[in-house]
C-alpha atoms as a PDB file:
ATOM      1  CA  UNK A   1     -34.705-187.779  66.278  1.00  0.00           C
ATOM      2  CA  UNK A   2     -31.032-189.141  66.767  1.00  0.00           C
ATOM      3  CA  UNK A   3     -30.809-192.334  66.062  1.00  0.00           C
ATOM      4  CA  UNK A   4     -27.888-193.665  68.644  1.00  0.00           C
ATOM      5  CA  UNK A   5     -25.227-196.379  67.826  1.00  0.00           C
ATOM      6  CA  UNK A   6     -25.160-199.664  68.830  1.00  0.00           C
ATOM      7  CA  UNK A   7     -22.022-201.001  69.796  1.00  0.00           C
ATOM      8  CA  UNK A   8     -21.387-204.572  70.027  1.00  0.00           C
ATOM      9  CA  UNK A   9     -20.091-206.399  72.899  1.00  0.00           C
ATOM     10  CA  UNK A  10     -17.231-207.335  71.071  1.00  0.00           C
ATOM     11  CA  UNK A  11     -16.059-203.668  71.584  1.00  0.00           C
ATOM     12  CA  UNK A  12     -16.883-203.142  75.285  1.00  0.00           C
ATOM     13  CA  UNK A  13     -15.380-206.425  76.125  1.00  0.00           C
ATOM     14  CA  UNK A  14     -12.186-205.219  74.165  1.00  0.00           C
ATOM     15  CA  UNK A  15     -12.384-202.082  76.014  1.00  0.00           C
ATOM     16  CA  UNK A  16     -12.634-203.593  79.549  1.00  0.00           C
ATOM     17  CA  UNK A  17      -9.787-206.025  78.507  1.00  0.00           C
ATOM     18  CA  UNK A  18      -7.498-202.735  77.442  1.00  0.00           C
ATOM     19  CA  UNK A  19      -8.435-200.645  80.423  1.00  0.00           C
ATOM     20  CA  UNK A  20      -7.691-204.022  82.736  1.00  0.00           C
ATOM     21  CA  UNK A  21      -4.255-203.973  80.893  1.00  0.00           C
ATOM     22  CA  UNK A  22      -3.713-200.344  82.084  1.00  0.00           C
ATOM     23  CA  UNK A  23      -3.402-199.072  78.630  1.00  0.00           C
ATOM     24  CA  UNK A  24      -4.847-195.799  77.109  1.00  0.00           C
ATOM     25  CA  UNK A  25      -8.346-196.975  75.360  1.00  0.00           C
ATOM     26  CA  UNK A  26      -7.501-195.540  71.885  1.00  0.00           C
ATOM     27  CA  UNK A  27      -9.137-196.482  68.337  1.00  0.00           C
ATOM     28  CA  UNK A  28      -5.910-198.199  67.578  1.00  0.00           C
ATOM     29  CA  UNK A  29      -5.987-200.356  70.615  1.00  0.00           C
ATOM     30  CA  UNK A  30      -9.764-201.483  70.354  1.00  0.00           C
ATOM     31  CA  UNK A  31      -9.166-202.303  66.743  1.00  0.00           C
ATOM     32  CA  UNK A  32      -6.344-204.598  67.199  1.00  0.00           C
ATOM     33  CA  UNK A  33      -8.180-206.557  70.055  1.00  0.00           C
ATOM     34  CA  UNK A  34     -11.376-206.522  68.127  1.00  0.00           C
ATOM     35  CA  UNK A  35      -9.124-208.106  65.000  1.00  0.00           C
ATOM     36  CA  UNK A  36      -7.621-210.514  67.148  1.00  0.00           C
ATOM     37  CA  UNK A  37     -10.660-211.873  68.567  1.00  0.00           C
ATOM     38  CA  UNK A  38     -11.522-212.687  64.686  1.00  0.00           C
ATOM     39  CA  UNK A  39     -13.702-209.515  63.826  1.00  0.00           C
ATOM     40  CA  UNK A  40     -13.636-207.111  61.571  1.00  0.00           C
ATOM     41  CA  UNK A  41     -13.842-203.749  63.105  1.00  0.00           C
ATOM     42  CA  UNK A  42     -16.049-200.909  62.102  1.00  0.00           C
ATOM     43  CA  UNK A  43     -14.365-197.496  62.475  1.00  0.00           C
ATOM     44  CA  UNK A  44     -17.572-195.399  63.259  1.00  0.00           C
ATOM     45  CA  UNK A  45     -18.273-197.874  66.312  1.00  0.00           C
ATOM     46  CA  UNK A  46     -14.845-197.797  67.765  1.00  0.00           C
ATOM     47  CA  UNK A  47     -14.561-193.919  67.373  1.00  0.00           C
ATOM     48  CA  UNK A  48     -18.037-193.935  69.034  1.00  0.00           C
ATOM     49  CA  UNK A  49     -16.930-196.225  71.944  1.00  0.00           C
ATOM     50  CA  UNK A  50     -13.722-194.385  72.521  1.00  0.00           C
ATOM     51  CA  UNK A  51     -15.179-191.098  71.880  1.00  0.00           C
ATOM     52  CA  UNK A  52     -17.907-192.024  75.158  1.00  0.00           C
ATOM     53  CA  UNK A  53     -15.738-193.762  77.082  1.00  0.00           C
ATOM     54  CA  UNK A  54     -13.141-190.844  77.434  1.00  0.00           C
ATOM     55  CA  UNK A  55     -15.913-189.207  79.494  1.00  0.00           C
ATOM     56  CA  UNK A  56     -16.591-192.069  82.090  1.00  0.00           C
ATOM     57  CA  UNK A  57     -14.470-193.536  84.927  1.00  0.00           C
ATOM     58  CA  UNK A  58     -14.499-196.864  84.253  1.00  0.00           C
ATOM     59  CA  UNK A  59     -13.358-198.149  87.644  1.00  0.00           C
ATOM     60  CA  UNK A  60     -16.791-196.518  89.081  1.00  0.00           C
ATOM     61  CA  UNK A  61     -18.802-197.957  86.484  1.00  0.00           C
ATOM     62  CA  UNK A  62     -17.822-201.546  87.057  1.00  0.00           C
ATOM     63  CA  UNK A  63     -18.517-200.785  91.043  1.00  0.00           C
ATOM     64  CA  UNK A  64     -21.492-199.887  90.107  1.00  0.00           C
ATOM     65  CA  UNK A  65     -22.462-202.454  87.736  1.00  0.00           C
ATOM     66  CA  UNK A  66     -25.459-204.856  88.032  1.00  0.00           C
ATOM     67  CA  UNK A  67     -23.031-207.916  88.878  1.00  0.00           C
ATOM     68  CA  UNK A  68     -21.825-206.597  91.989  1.00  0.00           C
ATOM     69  CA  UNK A  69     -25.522-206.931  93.164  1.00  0.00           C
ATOM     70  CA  UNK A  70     -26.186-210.081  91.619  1.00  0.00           C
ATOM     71  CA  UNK A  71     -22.872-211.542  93.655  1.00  0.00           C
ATOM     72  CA  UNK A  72     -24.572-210.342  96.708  1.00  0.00           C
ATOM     73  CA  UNK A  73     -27.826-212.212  95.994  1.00  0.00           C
ATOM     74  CA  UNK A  74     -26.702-215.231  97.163  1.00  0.00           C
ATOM     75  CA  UNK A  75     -25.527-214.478 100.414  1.00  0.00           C
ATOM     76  CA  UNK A  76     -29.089-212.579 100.892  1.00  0.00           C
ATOM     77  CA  UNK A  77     -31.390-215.964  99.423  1.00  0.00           C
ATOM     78  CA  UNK A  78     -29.701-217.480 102.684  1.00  0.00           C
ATOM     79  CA  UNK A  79     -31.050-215.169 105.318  1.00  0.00           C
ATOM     80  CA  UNK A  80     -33.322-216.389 108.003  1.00  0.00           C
ATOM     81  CA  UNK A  81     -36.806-215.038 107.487  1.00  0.00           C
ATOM     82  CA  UNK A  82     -37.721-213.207 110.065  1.00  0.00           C
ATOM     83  CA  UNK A  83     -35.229-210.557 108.557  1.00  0.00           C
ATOM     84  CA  UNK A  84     -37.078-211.042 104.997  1.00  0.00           C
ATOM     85  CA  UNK A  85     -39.182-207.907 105.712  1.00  0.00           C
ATOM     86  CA  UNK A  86     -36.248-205.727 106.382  1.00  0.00           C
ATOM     87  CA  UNK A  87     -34.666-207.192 103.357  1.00  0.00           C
ATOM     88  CA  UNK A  88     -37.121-206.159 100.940  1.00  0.00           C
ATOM     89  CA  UNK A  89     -36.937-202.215 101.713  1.00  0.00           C
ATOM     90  CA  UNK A  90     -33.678-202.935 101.143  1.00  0.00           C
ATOM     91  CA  UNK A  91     -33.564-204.712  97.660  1.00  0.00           C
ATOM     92  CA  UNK A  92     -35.994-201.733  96.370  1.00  0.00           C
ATOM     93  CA  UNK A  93     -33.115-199.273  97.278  1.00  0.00           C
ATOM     94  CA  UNK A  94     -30.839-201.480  95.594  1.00  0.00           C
ATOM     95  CA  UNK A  95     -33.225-202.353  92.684  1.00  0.00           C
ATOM     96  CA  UNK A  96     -33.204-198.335  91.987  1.00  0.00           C
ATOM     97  CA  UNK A  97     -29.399-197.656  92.302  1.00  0.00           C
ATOM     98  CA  UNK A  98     -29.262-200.644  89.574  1.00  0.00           C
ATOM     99  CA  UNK A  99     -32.213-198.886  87.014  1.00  0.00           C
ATOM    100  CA  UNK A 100     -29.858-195.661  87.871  1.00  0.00           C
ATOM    101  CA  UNK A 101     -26.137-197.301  86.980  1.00  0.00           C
ATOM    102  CA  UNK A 102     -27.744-199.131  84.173  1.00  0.00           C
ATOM    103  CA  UNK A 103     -29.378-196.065  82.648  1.00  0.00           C
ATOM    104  CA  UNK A 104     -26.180-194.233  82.489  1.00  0.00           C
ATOM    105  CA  UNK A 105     -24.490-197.039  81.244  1.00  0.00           C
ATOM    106  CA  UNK A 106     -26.680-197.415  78.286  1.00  0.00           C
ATOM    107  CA  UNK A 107     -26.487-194.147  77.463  1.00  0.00           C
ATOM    108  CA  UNK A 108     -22.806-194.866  76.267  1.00  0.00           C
ATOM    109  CA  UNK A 109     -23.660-197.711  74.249  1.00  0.00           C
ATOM    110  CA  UNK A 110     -26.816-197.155  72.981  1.00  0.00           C
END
C-alpha cells in the first residue's frame, strides 16, 4: 500500500497566495512564503505539492470548490417553501458535484 503525503495547509494556502500573485508555483516560491509565514518548510512536502499541482488548473478547482456552494446557501435558506421540494432535487445534484470536486481535490493533498 502507498502511504500518501499529507500536506499542510500552510502549503496550499502559500500556493493559492503565489498562483493569486500570478507567479509560477515553484519549490522556491512555496518555500519562501512558507518561511515567511514563520514555518519551517519540509522539502519532500513542497516538491510533493508542486509536483501535483503542475497537473491541475487551479482556476477550475477553486470554481469548483465547496465554498462556492456554501456562498449560495444563504440565498437558498431564504426561499419561500412551496419551492422547498424543487430545491431538494436540486441540493442532491449539488451535494454530488461537491463529493466529486472534493474527491479530486484530496487526491492532491492526501
Amino acid at each position: 500500500m502507498v502511504k500518501r503525503l499529507q500536506t499542510p495547509m500552510e502549503y496550499v494556502y502559500a500556493a493559492l497566495l503565489i498562483h493569486k500573485l500570478k507567479q509560477d508555483i515553484t519549490e522556491d516560491s512555496v518555500k519562501k512564503v512558507v518561511k515567511a509565514a514563520g514555518v519551517a518548510p519540509d522539502d519532500v512536502r513542497v516538491k510533493a505539492l508542486v509536483a501535483a499541482l503542475s497537473e491541475v488548473n487551479i482556476e477550475e478547482a477553486l470554481k469548483a470548490a465547496p465554498a462556492a456552494v456554501a456562498a449560495a446557501a444563504p440565498a437558498a435558506a431564504g426561499a419561500p417553501a412551496g419551492a422547498a421540494a424543487g430545491k431538494k432535487e436540486e441540493e442532491k445534484k449539488d451535494e454530488k458535484k461537491e463529493e466529486e470536486a472534493l474527491e479530486g481535490l484530496s487526491s492532491l493533498f492526501g
